[in-house]
Protein backbone atom coordinates (compact mmCIF):
# COMPACT_ATOMS: atom_id res chain seq x y z
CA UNK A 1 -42.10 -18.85 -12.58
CA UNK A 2 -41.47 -15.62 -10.52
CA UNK A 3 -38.94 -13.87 -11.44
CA UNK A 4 -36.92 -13.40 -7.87
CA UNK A 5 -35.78 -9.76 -8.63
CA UNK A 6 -39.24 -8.96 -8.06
CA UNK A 7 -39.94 -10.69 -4.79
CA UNK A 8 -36.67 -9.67 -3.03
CA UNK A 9 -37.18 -8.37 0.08
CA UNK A 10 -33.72 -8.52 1.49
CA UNK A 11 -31.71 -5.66 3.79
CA UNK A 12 -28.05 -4.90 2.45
CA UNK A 13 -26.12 -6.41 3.60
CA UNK A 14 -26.73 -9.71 4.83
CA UNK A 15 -25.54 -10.29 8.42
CA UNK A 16 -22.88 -13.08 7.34
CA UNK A 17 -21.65 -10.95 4.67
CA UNK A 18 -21.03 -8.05 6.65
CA UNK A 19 -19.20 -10.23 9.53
CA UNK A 20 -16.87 -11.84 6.92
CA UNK A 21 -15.95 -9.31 4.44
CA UNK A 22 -17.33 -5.96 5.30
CA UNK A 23 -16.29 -5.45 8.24
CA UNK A 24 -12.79 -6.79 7.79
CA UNK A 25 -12.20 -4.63 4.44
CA UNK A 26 -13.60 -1.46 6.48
CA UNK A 27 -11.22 -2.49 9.51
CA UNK A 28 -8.46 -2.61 7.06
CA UNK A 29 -9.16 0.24 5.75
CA UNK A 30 -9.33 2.85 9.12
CA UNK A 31 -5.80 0.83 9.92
CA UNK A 32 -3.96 1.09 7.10
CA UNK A 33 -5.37 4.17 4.45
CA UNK A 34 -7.05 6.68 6.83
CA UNK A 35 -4.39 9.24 5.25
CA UNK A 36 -4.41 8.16 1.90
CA UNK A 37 -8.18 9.01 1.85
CA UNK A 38 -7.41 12.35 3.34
CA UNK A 39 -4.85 13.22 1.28
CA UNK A 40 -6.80 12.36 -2.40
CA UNK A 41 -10.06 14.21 -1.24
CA UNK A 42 -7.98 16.98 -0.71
CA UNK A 43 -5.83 16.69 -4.21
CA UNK A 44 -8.92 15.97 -5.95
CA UNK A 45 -10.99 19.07 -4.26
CA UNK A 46 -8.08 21.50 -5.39
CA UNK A 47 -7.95 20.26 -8.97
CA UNK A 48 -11.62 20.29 -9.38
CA UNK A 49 -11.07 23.84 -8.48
CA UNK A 50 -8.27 24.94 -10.25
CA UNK A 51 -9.58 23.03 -13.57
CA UNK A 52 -13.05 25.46 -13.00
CA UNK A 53 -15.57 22.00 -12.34
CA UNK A 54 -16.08 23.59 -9.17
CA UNK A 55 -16.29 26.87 -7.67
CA UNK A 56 -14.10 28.42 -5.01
CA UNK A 57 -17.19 29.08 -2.95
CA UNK A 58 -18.55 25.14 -3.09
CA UNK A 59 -14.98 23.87 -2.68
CA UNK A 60 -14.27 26.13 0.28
CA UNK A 61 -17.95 24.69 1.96
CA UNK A 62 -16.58 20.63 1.21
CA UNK A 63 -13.09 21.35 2.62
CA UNK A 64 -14.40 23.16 5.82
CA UNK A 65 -16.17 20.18 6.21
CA UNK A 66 -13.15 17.64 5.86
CA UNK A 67 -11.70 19.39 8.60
CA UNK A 68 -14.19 18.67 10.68
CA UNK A 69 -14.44 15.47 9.89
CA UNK A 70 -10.88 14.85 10.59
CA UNK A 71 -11.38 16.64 13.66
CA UNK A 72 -14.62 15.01 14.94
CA UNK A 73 -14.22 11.49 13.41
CA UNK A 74 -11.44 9.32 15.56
CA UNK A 75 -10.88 6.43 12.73
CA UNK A 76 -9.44 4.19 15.98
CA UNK A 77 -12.80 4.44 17.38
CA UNK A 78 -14.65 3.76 14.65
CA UNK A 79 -17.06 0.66 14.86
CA UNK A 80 -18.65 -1.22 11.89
CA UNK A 81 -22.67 -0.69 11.86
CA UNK A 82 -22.96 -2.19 7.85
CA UNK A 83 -24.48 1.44 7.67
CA UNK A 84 -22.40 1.73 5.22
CA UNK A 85 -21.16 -0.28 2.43
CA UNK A 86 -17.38 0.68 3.70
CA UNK A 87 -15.25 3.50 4.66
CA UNK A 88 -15.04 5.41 1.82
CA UNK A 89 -19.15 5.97 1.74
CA UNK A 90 -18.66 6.75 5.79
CA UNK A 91 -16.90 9.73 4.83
CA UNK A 92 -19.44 10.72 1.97
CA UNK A 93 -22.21 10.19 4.76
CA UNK A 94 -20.38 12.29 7.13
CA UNK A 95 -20.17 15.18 4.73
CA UNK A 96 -23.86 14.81 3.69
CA UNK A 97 -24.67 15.37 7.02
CA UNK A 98 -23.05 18.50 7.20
CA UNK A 99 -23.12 19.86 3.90
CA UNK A 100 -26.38 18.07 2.29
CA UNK A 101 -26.38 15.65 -0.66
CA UNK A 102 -26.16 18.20 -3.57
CA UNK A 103 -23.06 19.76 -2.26
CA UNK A 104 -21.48 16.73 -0.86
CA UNK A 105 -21.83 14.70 -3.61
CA UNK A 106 -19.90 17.22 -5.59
CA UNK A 107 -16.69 15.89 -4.42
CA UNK A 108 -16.69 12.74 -6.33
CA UNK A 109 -17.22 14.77 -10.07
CA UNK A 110 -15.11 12.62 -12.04
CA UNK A 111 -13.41 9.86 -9.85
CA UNK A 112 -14.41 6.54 -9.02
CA UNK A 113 -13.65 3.81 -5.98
CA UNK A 114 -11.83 2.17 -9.01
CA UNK A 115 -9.54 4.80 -9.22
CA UNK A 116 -8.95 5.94 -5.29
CA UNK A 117 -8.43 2.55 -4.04
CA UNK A 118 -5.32 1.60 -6.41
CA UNK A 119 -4.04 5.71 -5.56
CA UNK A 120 -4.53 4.10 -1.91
CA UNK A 121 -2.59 0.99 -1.87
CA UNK A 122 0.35 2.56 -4.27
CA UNK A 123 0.47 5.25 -1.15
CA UNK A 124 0.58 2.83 1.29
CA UNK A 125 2.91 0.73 -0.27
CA UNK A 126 5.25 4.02 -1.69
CA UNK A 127 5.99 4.29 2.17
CA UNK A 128 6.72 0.90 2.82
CA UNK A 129 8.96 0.45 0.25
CA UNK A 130 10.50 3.69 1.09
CA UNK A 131 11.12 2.51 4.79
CA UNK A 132 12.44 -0.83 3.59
CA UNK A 133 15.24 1.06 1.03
CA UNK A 134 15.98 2.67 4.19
CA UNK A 135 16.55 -0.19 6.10
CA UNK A 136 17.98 -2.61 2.92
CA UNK A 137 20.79 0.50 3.03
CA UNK A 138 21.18 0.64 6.49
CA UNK A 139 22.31 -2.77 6.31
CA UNK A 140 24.33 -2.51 2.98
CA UNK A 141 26.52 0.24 5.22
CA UNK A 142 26.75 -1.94 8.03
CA UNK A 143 28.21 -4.75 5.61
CA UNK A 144 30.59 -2.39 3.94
CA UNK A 145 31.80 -1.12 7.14
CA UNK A 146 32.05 -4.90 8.39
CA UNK A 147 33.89 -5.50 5.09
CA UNK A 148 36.51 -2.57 5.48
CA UNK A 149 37.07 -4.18 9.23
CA UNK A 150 37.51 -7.41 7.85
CA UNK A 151 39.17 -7.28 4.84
CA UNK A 152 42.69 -8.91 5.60
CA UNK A 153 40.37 -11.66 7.85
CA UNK A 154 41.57 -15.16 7.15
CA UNK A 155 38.50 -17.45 6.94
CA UNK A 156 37.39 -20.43 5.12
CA UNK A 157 35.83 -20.77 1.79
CA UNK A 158 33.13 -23.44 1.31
CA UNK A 159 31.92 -25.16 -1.61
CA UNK A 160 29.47 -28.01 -1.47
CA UNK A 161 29.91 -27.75 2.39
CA UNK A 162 33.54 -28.60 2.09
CA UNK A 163 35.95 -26.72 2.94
CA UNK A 164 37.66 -25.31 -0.40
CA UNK A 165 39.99 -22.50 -0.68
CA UNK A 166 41.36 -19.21 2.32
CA UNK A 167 39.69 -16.31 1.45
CA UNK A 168 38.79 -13.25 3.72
CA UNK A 169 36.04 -12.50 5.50
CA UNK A 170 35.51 -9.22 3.80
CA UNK A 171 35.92 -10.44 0.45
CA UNK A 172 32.59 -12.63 1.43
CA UNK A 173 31.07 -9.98 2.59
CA UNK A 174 31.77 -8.15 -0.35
CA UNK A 175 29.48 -10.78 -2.28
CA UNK A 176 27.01 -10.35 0.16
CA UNK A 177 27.24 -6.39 -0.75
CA UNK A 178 26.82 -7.02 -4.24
CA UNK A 179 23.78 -8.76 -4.01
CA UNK A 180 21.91 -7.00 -1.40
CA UNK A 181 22.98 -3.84 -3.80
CA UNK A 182 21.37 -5.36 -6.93
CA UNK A 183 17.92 -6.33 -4.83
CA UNK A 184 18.02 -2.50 -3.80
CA UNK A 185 18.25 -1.27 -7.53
CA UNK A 186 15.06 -3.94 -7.82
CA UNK A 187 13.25 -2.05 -5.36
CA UNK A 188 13.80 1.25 -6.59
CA UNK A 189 12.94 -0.23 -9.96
CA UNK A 190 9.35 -1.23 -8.40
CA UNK A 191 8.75 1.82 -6.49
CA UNK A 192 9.11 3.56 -10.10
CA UNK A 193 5.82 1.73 -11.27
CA UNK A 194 4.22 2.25 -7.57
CA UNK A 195 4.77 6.36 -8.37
CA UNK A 196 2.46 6.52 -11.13
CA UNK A 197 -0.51 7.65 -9.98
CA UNK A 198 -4.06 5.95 -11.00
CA UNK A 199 -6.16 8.93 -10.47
CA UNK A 200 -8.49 10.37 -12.87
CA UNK A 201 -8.89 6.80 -14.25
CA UNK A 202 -12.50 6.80 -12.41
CA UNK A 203 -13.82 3.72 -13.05
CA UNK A 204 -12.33 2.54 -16.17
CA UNK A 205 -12.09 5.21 -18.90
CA UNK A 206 -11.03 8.61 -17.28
CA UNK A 207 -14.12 11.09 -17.40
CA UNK A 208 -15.75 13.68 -19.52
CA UNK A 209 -14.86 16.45 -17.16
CA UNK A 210 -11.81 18.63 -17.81
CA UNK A 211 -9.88 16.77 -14.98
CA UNK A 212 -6.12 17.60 -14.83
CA UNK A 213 -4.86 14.15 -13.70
CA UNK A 214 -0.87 15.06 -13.77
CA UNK A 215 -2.08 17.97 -11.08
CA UNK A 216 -3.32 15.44 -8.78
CA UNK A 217 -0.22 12.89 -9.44
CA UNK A 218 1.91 15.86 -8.03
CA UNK A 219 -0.13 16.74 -4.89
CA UNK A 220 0.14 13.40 -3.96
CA UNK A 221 3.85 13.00 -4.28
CA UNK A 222 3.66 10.86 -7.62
CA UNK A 223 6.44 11.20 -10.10
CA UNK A 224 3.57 11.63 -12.74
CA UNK A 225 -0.26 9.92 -13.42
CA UNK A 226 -0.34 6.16 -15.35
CA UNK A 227 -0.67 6.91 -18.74
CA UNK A 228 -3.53 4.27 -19.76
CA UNK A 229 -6.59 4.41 -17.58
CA UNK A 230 -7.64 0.54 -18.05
CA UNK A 231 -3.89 -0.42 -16.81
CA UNK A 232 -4.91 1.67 -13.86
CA UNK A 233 -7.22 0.12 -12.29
CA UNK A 234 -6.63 -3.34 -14.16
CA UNK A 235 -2.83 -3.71 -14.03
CA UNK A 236 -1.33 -5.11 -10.87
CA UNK A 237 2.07 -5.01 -11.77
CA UNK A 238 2.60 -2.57 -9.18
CA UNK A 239 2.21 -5.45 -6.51
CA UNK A 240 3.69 -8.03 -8.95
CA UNK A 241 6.75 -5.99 -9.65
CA UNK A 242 7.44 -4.53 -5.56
CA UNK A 243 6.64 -7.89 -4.08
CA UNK A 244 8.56 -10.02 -6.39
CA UNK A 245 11.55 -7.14 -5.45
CA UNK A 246 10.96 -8.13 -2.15
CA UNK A 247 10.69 -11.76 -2.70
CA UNK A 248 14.57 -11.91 -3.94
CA UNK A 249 15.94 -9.28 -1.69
CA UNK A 250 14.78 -12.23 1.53
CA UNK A 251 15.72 -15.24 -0.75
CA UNK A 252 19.09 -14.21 -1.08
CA UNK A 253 19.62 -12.89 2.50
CA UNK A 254 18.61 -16.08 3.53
CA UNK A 255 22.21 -17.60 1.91
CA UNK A 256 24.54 -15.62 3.82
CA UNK A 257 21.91 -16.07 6.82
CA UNK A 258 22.51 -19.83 6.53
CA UNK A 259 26.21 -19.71 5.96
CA UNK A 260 26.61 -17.95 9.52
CA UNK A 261 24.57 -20.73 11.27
CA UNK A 262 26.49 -23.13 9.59
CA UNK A 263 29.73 -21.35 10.73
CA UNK A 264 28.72 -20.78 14.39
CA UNK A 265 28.66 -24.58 14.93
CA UNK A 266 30.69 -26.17 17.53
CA UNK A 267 32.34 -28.39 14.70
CA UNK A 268 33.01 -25.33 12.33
CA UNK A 269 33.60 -21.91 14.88
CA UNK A 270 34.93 -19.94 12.82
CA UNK A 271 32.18 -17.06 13.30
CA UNK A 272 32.35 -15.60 17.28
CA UNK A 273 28.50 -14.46 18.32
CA UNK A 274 29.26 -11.95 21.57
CA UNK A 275 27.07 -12.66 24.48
CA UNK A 276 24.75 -9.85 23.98
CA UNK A 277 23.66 -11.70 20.95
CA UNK A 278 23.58 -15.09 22.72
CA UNK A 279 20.80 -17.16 24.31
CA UNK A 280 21.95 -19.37 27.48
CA UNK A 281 20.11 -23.25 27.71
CA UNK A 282 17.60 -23.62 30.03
CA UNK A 283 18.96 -27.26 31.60
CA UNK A 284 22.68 -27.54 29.75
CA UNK A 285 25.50 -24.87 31.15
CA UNK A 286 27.53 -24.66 28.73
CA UNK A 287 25.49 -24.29 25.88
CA UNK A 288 25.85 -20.85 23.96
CA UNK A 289 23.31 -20.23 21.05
CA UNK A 290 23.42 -17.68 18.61
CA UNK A 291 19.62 -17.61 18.06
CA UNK A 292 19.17 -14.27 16.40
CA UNK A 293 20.60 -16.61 13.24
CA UNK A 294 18.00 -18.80 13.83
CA UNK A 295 15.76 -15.99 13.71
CA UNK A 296 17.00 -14.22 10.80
CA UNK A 297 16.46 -17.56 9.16
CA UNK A 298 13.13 -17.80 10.51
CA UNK A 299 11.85 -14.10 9.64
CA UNK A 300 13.63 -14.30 6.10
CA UNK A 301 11.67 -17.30 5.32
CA UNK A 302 8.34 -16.16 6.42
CA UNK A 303 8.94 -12.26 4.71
CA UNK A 304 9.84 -14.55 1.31
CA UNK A 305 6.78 -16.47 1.79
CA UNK A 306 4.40 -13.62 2.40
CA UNK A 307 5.59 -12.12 -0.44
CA UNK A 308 5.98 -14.65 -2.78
CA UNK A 309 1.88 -15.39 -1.56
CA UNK A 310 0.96 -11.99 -3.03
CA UNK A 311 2.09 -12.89 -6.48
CA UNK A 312 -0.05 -16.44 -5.77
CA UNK A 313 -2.93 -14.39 -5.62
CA UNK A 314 -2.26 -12.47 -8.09
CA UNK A 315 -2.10 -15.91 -10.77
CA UNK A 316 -4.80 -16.46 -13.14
CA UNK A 317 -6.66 -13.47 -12.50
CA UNK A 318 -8.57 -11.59 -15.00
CA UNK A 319 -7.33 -7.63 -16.54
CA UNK A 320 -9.83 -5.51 -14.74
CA UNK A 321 -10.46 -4.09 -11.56
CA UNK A 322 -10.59 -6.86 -8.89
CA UNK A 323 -10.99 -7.50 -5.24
CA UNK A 324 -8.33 -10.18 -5.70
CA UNK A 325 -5.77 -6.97 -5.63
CA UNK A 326 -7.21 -4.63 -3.27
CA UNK A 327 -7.95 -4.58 0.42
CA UNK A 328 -6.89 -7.44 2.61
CA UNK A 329 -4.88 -8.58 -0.03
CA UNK A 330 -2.86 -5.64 0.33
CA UNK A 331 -3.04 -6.12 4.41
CA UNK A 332 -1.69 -9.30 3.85
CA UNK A 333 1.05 -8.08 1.83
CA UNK A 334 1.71 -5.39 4.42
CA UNK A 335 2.92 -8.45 6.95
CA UNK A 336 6.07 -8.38 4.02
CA UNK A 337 7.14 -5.27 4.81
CA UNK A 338 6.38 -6.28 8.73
CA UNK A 339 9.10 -8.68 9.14
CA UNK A 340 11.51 -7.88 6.73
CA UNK A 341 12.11 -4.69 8.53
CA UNK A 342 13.11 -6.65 11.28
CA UNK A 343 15.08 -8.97 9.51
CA UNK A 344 16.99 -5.92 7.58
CA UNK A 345 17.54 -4.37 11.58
CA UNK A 346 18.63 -7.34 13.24
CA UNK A 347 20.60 -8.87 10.48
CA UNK A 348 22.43 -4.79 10.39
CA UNK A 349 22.75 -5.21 14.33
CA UNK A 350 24.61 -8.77 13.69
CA UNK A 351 27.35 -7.67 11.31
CA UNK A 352 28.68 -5.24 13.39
CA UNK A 353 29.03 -7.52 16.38
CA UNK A 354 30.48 -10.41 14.59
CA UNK A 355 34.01 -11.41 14.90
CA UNK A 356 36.16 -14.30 13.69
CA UNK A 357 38.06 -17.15 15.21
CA UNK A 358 41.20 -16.84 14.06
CA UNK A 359 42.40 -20.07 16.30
CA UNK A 360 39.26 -21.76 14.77
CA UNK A 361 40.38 -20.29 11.33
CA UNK A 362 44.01 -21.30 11.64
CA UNK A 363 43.14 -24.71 12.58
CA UNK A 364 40.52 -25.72 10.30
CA UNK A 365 43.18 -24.46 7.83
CA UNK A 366 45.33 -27.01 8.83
CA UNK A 367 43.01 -29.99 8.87
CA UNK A 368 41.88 -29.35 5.43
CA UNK A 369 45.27 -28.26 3.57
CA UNK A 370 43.13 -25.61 1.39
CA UNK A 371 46.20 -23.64 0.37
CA UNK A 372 46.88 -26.32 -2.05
CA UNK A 373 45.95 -24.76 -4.79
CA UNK A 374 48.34 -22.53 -4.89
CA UNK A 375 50.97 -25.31 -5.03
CA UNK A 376 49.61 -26.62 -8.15
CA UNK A 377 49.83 -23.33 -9.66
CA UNK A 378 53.35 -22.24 -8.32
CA UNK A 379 54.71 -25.37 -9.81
CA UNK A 380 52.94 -24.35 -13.06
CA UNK A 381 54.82 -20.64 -12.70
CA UNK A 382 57.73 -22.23 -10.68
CA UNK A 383 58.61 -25.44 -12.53
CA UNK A 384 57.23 -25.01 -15.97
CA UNK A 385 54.75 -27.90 -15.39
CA UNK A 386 51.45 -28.17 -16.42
CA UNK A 387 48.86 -27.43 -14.27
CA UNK A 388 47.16 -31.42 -14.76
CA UNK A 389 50.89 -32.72 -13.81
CA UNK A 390 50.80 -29.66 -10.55
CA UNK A 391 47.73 -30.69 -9.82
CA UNK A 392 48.90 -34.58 -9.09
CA UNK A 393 51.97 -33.61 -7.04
CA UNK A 394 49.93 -31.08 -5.24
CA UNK A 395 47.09 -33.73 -4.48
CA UNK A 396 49.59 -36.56 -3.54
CA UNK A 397 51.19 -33.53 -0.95
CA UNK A 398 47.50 -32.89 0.32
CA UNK A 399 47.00 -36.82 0.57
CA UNK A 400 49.55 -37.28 2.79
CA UNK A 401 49.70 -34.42 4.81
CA UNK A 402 45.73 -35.12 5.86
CA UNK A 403 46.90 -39.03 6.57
CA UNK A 404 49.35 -38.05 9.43
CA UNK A 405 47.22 -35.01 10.56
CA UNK A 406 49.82 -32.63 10.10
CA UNK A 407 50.17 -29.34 9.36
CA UNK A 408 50.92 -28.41 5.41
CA UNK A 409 53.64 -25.47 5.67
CA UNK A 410 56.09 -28.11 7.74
CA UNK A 411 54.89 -31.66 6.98
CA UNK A 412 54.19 -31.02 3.74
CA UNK A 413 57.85 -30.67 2.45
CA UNK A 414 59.13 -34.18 2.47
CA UNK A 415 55.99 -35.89 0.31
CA UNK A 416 56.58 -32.86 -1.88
CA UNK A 417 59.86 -33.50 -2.41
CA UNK A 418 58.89 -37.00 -3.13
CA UNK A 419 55.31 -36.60 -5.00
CA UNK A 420 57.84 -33.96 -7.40
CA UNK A 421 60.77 -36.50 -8.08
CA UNK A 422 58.20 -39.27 -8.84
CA UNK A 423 56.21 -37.10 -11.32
CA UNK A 424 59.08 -35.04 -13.08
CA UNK A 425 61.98 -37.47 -12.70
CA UNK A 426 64.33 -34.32 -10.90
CA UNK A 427 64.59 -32.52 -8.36
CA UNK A 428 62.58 -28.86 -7.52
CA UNK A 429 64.47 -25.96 -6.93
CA UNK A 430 62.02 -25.07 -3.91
CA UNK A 431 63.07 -25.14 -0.46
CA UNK A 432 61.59 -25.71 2.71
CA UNK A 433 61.07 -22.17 3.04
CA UNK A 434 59.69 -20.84 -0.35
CA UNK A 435 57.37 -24.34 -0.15
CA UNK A 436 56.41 -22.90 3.32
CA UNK A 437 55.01 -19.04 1.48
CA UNK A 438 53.53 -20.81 -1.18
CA UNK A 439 51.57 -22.96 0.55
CA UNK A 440 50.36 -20.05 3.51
CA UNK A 441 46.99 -18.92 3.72
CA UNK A 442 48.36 -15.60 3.84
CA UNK A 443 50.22 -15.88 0.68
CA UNK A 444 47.28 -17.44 -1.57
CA UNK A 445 45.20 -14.59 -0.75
CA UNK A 446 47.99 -11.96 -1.78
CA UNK A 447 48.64 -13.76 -5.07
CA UNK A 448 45.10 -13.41 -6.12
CA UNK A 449 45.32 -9.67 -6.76
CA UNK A 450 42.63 -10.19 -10.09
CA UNK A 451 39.82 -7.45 -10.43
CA UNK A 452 37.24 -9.39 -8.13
CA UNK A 453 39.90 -11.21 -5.97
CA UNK A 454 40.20 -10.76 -2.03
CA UNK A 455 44.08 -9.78 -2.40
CA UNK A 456 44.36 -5.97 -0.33
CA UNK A 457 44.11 -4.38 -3.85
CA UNK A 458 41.09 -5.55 -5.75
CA UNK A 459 39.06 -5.46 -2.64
CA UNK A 460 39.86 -1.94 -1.09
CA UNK A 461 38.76 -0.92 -4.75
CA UNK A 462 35.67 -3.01 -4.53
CA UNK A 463 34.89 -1.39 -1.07
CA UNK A 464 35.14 1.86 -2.57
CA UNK A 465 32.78 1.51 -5.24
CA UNK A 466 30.39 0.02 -2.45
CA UNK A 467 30.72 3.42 -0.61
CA UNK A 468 30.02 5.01 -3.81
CA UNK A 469 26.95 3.07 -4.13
CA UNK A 470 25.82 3.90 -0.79
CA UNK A 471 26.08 7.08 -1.05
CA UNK A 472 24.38 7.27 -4.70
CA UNK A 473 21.33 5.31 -2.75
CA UNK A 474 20.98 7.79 -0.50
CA UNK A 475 20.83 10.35 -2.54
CA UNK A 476 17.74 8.65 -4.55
CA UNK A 477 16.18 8.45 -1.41
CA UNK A 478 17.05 12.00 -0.18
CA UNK A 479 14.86 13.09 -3.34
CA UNK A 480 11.89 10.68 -2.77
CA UNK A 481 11.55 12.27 0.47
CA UNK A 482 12.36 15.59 -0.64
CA UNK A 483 9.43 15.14 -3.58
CA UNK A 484 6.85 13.76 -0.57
CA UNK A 485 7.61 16.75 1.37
CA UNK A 486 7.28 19.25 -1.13
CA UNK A 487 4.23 17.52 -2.26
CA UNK A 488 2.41 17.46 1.36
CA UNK A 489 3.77 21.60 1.78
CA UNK A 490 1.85 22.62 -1.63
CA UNK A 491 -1.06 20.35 -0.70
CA UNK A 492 -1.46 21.55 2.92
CA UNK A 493 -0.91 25.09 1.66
CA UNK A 494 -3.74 24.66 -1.52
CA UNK A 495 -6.30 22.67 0.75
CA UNK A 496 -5.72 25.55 3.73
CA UNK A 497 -6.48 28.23 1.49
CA UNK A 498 -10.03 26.38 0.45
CA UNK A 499 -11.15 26.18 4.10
CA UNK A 500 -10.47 29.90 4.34
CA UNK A 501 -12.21 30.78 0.83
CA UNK A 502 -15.58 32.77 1.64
């Protein structure tokens, strides 16, 4: 038989093959990494130079040339010939053209694609995640600040879609705050793995040359280079680790999300949408719908779904380097960031606007006698019951009160008198009135004064600490984009002195 290596007459790349993935990957590439590439030519031109693998005179010609190319070459114009394999060896062409291959191909001494396209995607997604912090806190502050306004707000407490127990509406929120807090510290905890830079790796094994690889972390904003060069370029916990951050931070917004469509109903009311936030029927007049929830819902769902589909591709792949983690997989994952920035903006927009019912409030207070609780345990305080023998009385009371519709504070009085007598054999030594505090909405929030409770104390300490958070967040991001600054200065200023070397 012939063997068919020697017969093969075939043109890279094949037509199909260049329609289907080439063309895409280079298209994703002049969208989304145009910079990136700038920015790691430049880094790795200065360290070549400063380490002595190049000379001042060479490294002046190549960066001269950059310049031009960045000049010249308008990426949005760009069209894919299959020329070349993609856009990294566009660039290489562009300097051989100017330069010649001997003194163009000098800029890739000791680095690899391996090695620039993971530095690529952690840039692109450092920013990303840097924006979404951004936005993630912008929302935290609009929740604390919704809290503060809402912290003596009467509303109802749900469990198992029942009503269950008065609480305020900025103890809730406070909850919300919590969470959305801990999916922050996730995110920063992510972005810590995404600033460790890959370069120097080359393809697998770092190089021979006397390449300074913590030189080019720093030019390129990185807190410091990934120690192990086969986890750079084989490791994708990077994506794993920010995209499973992101996964939680949309699964739990979608909780509260649902909770506020759930209490904009007709039925339950107890959350007021204003009209700017409101979307008028098309046939039926009186309709009012709060459809930014719906969206919220919507967007959460889809950023959770996009992200949780990056770790899906990430399943059952091998430890090396891999297309699985690199180009339009990372586009894909971009679409993440896409709509949970809006989600994050609207959702921030939403809080503030918000108000409660209190008529709705009051009354759906009434209907469900959810102070009752605090009967049981005021007996318990009151009457040196039990709280199992509170409990009955305070059940019987709730029984009753429901039957005839009535309202607890005033109807309740007369089957507690009797639901007591029956239970204890005597007589309490509450009155109408006292039985009227105990069993206000007002009053069982007060009571519950606990660390963690929605009583005024506990939770204008809680909101505190939130504000302290906050502003703790913002400093951590203050020096992210303090470091990213510095780092573009020294590398604008290091690059700028090349082009003018002789």
């Amino acid at each position: 038989m012939t063997d068919p290596r020697l017969s093969d007459t075939s043109v890279f790349p094949d037509p199909v093959y260049k329609e289907t993935v080439l063309r895409p990957l280079f298209d994703g590439a002049k969208t989304h990494h145009v910079e990136g590439f700038r920015a790691i030519d430049r880094a790795h031109l200065v360290m070549l130079v400063e380490t002595g693998i190049l000379d001042a005179a060479s490294a002046g010609k190549i960066a001269r040339a950059l310049e031009a190319i960045d000049a010249e070459v308008d990426p949005a114009k760009l069209v894919y010939t299959g020329e070349v394999e993609d856009f990294f060896f566009l660039i290489e062409k562009e300097l051989k053209a100017r330069l010649g291959p001997d003194l163009a191909g000098r800029l890739h001494t000791a680095r690899s694609r391996n090695d620039i396209d993971h530095t690529l995607f952690k840039l692109g997604l450092k920013s990303r995640i840097d924006t979404l912090v951004e936005k993630a806190l912008a929302l935290y502050d609009a929740l604390v600040a919704a809290a503060e306004r809402e912290k003596a707000t009467l509303i109802v407490a749900y469990t198992h879609g029942q009503p269950a127990q008065p609480t305020t509406f900025g103890h809730y929120l406070a909850a919300v705050i919590e969470v959305l807090g801990r999916d922050i510290v996730r995110l920063f905890e992510a972005r810590e793995t995404v600033d460790l830079s890959p370069m120097g790796a080359a393809a697998i094994t770092t190089s021979g040359f006397p390449i300074d690889r913590a030189r080019v972390a720093h030019l390129l904003g990185f807190a410091a280079p990934l120690q192990n060069s086969y986890s750079c370029i084989a490791a994708v916990d990077y994506i794993t680790g920010s995209y499973g951050a992101i996964e939680l931070m949309f699964l739990h917004l979608g909780r509260p999300i649902q909770d506020l469509q759930f209490w904009t109903s007709f039925e339950v009311g107890q959350v007021y949408v204003p009209n700017a936030l409101v979307q008028i029927s098309s046939i039926m007049p009186q309709k009012r719908n709060p459809v930014p929830i719906e969206h919220l819902r919507h967007l959460a769902s889809q950023t959770f779904g996009r992200a949780r589909a990056m770790l899906d591709v990430m399943h059952n792949t091998p430890f090396t380097d891999m297309n699985d983690s690199e180009g339009e997989t990372q586009a894909m994952g971009y679409q993440a960031f896409d709509s949970a920035y809006r989600v994050l903006d609207l959702f921030a927009a939403l809080v503030a606007q918000i108000r409660i019912d209190p008529a709705r409030v009051a009354n759906n207070i009434r209907r469900s006698c959810i102070t009752i609780t605090e009967l049981a345990d005021s007996l318990v305080r009151r009457e040196n019951l039990s709280f199992r023998e509170g409990h009955e009385i305070a059940a019987a009371v709730a029984k009753a009160v429901v039957a005839m519709d009535g309202n607890l504070p005033v109807d309740g009085f007369a089957p507690f008198l009797a639901a007591f007598e029956k239970a204890t054999g005597r007589k309490t030594a509450i009155d109408a009135a006292l039985f009227a505090e105990l069993v206000s909405p007002e009053h069982f929030v007060a009571v519950r004064s606990r660390f963690g409770g929605p009583a005024p104390e506990p939770l204008a300490a809680a909101i505190a600490g939130y504000r302290e958070k906050s502003a703790e967040f913002a400093m951590q991001i203050q020096r992210h984009a303090d470091v990213e600054a510095a780092a573009v200065s020294e590398l604008n200023n290091k690059f700028s002195a090349l082009v003018g070397a002789a």
